[in-house]
C-alpha atoms as a PDB file:
ATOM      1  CA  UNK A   1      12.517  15.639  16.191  1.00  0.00           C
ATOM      2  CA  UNK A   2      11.216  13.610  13.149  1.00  0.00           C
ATOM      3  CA  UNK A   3      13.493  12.479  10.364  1.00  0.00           C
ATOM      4  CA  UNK A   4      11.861  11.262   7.504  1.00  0.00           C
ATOM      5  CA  UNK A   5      13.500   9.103   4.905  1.00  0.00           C
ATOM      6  CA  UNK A   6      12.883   9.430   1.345  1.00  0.00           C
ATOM      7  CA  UNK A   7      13.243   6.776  -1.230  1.00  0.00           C
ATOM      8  CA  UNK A   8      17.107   6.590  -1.777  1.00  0.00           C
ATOM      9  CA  UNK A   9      17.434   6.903   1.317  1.00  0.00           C
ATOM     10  CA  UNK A  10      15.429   3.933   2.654  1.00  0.00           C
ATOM     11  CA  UNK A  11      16.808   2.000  -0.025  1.00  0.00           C
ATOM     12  CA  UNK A  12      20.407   2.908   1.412  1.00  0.00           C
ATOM     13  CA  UNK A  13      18.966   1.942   5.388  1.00  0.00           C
ATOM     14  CA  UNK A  14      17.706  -1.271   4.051  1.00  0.00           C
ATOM     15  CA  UNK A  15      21.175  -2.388   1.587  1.00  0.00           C
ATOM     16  CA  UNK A  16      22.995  -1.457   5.148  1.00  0.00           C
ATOM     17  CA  UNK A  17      24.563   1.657   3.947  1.00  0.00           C
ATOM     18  CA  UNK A  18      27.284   2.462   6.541  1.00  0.00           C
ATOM     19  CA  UNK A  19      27.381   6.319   5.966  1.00  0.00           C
ATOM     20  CA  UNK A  20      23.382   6.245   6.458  1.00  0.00           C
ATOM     21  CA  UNK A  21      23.615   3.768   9.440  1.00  0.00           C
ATOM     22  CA  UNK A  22      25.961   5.919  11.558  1.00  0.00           C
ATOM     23  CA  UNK A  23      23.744   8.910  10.713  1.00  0.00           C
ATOM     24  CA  UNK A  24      21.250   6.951  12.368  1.00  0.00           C
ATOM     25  CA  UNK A  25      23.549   5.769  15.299  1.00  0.00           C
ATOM     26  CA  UNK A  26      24.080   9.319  16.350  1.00  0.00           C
ATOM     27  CA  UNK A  27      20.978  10.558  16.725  1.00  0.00           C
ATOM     28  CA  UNK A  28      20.039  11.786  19.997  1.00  0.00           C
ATOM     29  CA  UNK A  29      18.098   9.686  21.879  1.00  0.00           C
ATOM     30  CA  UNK A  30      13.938  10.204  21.273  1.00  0.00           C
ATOM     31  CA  UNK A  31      14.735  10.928  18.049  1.00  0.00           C
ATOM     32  CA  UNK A  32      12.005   9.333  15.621  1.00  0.00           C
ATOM     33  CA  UNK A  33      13.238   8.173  12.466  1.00  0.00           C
ATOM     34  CA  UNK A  34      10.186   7.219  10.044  1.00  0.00           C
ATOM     35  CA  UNK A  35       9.216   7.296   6.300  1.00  0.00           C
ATOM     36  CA  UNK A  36       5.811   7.928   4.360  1.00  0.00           C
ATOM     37  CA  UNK A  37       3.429   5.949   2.952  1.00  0.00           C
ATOM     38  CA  UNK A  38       4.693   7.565  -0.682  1.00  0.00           C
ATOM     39  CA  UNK A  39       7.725   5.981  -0.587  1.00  0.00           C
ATOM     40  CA  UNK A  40       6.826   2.930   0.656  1.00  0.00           C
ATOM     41  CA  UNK A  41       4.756   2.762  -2.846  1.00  0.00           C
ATOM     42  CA  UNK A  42       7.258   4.068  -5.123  1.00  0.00           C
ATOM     43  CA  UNK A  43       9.666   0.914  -3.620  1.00  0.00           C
ATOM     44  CA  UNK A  44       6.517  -1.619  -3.418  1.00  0.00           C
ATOM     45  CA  UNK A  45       6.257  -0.086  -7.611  1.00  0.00           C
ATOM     46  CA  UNK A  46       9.943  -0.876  -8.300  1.00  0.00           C
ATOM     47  CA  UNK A  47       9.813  -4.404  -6.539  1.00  0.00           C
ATOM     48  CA  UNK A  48       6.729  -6.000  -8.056  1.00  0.00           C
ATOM     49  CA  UNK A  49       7.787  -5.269 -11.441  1.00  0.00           C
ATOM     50  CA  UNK A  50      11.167  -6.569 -11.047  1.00  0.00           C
ATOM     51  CA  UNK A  51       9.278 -10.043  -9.400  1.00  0.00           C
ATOM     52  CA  UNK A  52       7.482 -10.347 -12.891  1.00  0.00           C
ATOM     53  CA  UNK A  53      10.293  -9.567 -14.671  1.00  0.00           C
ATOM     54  CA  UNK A  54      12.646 -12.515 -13.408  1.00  0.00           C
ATOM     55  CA  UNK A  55      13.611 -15.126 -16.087  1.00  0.00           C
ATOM     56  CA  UNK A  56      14.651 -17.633 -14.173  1.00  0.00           C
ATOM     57  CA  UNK A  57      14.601 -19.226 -11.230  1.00  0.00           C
ATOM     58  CA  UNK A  58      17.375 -17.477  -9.351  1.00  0.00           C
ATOM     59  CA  UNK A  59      16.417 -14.099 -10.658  1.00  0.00           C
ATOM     60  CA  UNK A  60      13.003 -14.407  -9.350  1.00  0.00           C
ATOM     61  CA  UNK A  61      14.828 -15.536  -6.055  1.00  0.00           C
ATOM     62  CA  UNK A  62      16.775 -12.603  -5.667  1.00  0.00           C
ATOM     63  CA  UNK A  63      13.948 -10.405  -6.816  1.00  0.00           C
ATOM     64  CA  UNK A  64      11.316 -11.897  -4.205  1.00  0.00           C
ATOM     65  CA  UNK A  65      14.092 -11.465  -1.234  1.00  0.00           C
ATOM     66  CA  UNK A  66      14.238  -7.934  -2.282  1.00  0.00           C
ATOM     67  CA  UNK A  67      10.543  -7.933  -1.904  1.00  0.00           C
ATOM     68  CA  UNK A  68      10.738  -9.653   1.053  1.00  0.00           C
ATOM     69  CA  UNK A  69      13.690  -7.368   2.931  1.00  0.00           C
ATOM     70  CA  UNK A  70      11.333  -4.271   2.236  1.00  0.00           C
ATOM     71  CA  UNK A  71       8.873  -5.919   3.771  1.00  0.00           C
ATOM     72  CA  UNK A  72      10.821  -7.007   6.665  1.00  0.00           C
ATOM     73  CA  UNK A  73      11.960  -3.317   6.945  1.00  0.00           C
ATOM     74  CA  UNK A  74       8.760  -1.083   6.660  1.00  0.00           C
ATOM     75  CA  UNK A  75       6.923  -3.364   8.932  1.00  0.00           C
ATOM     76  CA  UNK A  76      10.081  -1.980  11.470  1.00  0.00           C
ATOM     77  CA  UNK A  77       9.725   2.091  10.784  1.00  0.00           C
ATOM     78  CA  UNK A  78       6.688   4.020  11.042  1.00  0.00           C
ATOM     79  CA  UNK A  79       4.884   5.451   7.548  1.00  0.00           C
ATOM     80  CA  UNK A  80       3.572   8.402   7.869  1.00  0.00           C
ATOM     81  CA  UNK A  81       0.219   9.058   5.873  1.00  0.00           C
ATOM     82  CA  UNK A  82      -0.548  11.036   3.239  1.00  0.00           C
ATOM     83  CA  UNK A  83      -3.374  12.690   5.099  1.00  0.00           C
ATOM     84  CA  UNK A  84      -5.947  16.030   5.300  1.00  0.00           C
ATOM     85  CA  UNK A  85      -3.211  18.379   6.839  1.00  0.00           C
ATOM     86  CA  UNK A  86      -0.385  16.868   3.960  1.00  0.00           C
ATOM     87  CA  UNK A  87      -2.713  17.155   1.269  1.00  0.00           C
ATOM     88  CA  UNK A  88      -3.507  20.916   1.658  1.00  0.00           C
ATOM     89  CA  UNK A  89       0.377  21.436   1.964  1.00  0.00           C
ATOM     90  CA  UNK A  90       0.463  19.631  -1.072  1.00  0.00           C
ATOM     91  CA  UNK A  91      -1.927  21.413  -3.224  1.00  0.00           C
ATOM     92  CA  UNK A  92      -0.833  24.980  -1.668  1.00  0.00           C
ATOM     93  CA  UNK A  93       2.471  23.717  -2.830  1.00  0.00           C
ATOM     94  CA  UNK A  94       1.554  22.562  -6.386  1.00  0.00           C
ATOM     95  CA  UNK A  95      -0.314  26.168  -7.004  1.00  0.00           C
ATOM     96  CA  UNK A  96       3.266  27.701  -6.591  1.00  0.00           C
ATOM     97  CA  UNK A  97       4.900  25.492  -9.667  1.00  0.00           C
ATOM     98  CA  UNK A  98       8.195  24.981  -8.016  1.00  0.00           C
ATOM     99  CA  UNK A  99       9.471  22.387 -10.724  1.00  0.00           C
ATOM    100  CA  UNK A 100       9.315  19.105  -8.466  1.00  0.00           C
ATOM    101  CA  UNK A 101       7.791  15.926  -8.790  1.00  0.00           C
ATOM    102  CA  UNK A 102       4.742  14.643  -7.693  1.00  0.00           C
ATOM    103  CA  UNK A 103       5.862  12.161  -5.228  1.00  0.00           C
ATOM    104  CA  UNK A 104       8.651  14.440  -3.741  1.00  0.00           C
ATOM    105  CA  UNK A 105       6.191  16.817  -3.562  1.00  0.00           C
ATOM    106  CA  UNK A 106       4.207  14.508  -1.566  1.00  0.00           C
ATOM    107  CA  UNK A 107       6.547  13.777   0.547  1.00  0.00           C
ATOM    108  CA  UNK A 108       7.987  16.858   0.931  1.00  0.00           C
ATOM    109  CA  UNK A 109       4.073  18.139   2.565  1.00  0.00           C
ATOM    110  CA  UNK A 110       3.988  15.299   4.558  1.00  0.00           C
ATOM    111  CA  UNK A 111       7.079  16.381   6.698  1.00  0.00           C
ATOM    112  CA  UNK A 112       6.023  19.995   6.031  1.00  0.00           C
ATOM    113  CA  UNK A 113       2.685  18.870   8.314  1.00  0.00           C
ATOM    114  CA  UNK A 114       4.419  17.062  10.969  1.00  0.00           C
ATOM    115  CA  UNK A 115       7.566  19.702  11.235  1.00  0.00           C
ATOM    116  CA  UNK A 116      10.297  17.204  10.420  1.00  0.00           C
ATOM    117  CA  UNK A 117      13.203  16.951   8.347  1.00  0.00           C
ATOM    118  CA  UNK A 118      13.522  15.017   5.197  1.00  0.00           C
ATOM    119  CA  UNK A 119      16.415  13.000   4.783  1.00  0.00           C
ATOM    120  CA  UNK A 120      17.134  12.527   0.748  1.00  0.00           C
ATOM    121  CA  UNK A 121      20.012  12.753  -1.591  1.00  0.00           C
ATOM    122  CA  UNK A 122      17.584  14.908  -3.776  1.00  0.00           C
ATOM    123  CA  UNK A 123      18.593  18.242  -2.250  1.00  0.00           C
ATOM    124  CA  UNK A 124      18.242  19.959  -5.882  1.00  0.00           C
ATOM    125  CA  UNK A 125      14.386  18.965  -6.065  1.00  0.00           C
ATOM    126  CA  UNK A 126      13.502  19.356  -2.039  1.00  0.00           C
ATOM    127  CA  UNK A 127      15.319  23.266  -1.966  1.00  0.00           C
ATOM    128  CA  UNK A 128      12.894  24.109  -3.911  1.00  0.00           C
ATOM    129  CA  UNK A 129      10.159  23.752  -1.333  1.00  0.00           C
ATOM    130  CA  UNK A 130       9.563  26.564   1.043  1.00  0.00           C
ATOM    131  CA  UNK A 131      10.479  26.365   5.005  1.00  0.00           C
ATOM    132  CA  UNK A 132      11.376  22.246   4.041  1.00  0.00           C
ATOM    133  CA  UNK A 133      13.912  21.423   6.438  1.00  0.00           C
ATOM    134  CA  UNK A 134      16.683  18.868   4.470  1.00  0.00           C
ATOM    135  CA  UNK A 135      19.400  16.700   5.170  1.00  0.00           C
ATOM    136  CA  UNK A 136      21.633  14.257   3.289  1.00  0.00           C
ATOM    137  CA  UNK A 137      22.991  11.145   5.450  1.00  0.00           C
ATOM    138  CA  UNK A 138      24.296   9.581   1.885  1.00  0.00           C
ATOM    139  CA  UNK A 139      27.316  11.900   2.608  1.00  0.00           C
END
């Protein structure tokens, strides 16, 4: 089995969330736990910005240790690409109009093409995507 993490979820993993940790704990073993390539650029997007945005010294600190965690942590788990098989889920998804964004739509075809299970908070947006498998760890 595959769990995939989506954004606020990673973000939880990497702040040390304890409710997403023992999730994690009790998974069976040979369980794969990865993310996607999508939301490792929606977090490398919120970071950068938040570098340049520092106006001081110990903002720009605490900003580049942010930076420097998520690095830390996605050179740990597996992104899966946004690849051939994902991005014909993706468009036969985006002819149906099922009110979702772009990204989560992204993702969501990514764990459509390897058959795994995306773990998100955003269970109003995911339920809206057909045979997409969903669990929330945040709980």
């Amino acid at each position: 089995m595959i769990y995939v993490l989506d954004t606020d979820i990673a973000g939880y993993w990497q702040q040390g969330h304890p409710v997403v940790l023992a999730h994690a704990r009790s998974l069976p073993p040979g369980t794969e736990v990865v993310s996607t390539v999508i939301t490792f650029g929606e977090d490398l997007s919120g970071w950068l910005p938040a570098c340049r945005r520092a106006k001081n010294g110990d903002e720009r600190i605490l900003a580049y240790q942010r930076l420097n965690n998520g690095l830390t942590f996605y050179r740990q788990i597996a992104c899966l690409p946004f690849n051939k098989t994902a991005a014909q889920i993706f468009d036969q998804l985006r002819k149906q109009d099922k009110q979702i964004g772009t990204n989560d739509l992204a993702i969501a075809a990514i764990v459509l093409a390897v058959n795994g299970i995306v773990v998100t908070r955003n269970i109003a947006d995911f339920s809206r995507v057909p045979n997409l498998v969903i669990e929330d760890w945040a709980k």
